[in-house]
Protein backbone atom coordinates (compact mmCIF):
# COMPACT_ATOMS: atom_id res chain seq x y z
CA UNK A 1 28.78 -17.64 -41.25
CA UNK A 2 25.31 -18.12 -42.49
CA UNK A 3 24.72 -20.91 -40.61
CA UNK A 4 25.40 -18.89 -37.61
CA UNK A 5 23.26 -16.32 -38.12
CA UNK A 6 20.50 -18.66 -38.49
CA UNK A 7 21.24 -20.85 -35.35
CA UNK A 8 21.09 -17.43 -33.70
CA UNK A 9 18.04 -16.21 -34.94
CA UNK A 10 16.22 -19.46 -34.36
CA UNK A 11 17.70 -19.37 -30.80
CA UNK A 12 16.58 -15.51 -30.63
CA UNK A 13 13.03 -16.81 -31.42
CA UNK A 14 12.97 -19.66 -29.16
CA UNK A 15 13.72 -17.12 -26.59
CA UNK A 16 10.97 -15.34 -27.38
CA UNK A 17 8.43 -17.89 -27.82
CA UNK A 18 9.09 -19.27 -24.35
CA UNK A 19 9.30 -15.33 -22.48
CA UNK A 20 5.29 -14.99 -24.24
CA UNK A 21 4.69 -18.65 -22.95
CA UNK A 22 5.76 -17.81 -19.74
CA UNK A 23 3.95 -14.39 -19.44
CA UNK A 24 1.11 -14.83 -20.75
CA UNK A 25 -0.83 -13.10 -18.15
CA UNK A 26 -2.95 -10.02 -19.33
CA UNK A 27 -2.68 -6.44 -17.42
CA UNK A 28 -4.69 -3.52 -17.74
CA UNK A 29 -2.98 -0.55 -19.88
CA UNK A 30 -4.64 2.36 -18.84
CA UNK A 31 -4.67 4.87 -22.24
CA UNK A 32 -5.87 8.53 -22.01
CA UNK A 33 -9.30 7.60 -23.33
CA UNK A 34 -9.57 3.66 -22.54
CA UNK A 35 -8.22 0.47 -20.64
CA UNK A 36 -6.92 -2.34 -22.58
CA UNK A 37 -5.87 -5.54 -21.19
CA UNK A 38 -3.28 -7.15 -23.37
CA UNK A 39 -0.60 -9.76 -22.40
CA UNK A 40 2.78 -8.85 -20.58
CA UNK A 41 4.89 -10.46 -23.08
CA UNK A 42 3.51 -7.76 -26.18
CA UNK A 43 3.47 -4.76 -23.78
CA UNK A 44 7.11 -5.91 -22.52
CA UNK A 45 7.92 -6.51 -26.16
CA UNK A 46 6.28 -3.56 -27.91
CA UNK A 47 8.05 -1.34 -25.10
CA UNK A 48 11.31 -3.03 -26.10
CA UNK A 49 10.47 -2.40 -29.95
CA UNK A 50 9.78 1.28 -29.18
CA UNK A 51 12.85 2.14 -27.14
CA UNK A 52 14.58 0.60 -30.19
CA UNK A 53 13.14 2.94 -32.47
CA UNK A 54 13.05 6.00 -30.56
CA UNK A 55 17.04 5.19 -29.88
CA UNK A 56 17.61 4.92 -33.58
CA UNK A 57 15.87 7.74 -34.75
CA UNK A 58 17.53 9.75 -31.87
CA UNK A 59 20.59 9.01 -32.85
CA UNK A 60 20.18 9.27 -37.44
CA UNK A 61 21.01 13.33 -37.40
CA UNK A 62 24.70 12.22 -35.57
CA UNK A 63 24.98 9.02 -38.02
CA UNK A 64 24.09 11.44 -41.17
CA UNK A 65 26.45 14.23 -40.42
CA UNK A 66 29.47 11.36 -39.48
CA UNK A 67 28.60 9.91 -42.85
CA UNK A 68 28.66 13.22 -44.76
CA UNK A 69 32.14 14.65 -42.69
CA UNK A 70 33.66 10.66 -43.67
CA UNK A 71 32.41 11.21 -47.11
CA UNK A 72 34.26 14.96 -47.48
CA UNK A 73 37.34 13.75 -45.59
CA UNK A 74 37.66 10.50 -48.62
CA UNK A 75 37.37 13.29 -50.92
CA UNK A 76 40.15 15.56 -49.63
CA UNK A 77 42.38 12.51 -49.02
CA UNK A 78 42.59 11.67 -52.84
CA UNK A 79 43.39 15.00 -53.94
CA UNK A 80 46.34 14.68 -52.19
């Protein structure tokens, strides 16, 4: 199993070395108060990171409350 999970990460990096390789172009991000030019493959990434993050902190109050109703319904369960 562990050997799968690293054949999967290195293939997961591969991937990702040859996207930035291949897009390696810079574009103009127009901020508020600037323009940047950075490569496509970090804006496409960092937009990628930060849909990830914005999905999983959207989503910890549900998780927490499921964990704390799964945790009370264990507890009734053995009292029975």
């Amino acid at each position: 199993m562990r050997l799968l999970k690293w054949l999967a990460l290195c293939f997961i990096a591969l991937l990702g070395i040859t996207f930035a390789s291949l897009n390696a172009e810079s574009v103009s991000v127009n901020y508020y108060v600037g323009v940047e030019k950075i490569p496509l493959s970090i804006l496409v990434v960092g937009a990628i990171i930060l849909g990830i993050l914005l999905g999983w902190i959207l989503s910890l109050p549900n998780t927490i409350r499921l964990k704390m109703e799964l945790k009370r319904l264990r507890r009734q369960g053995m009292g029975h």
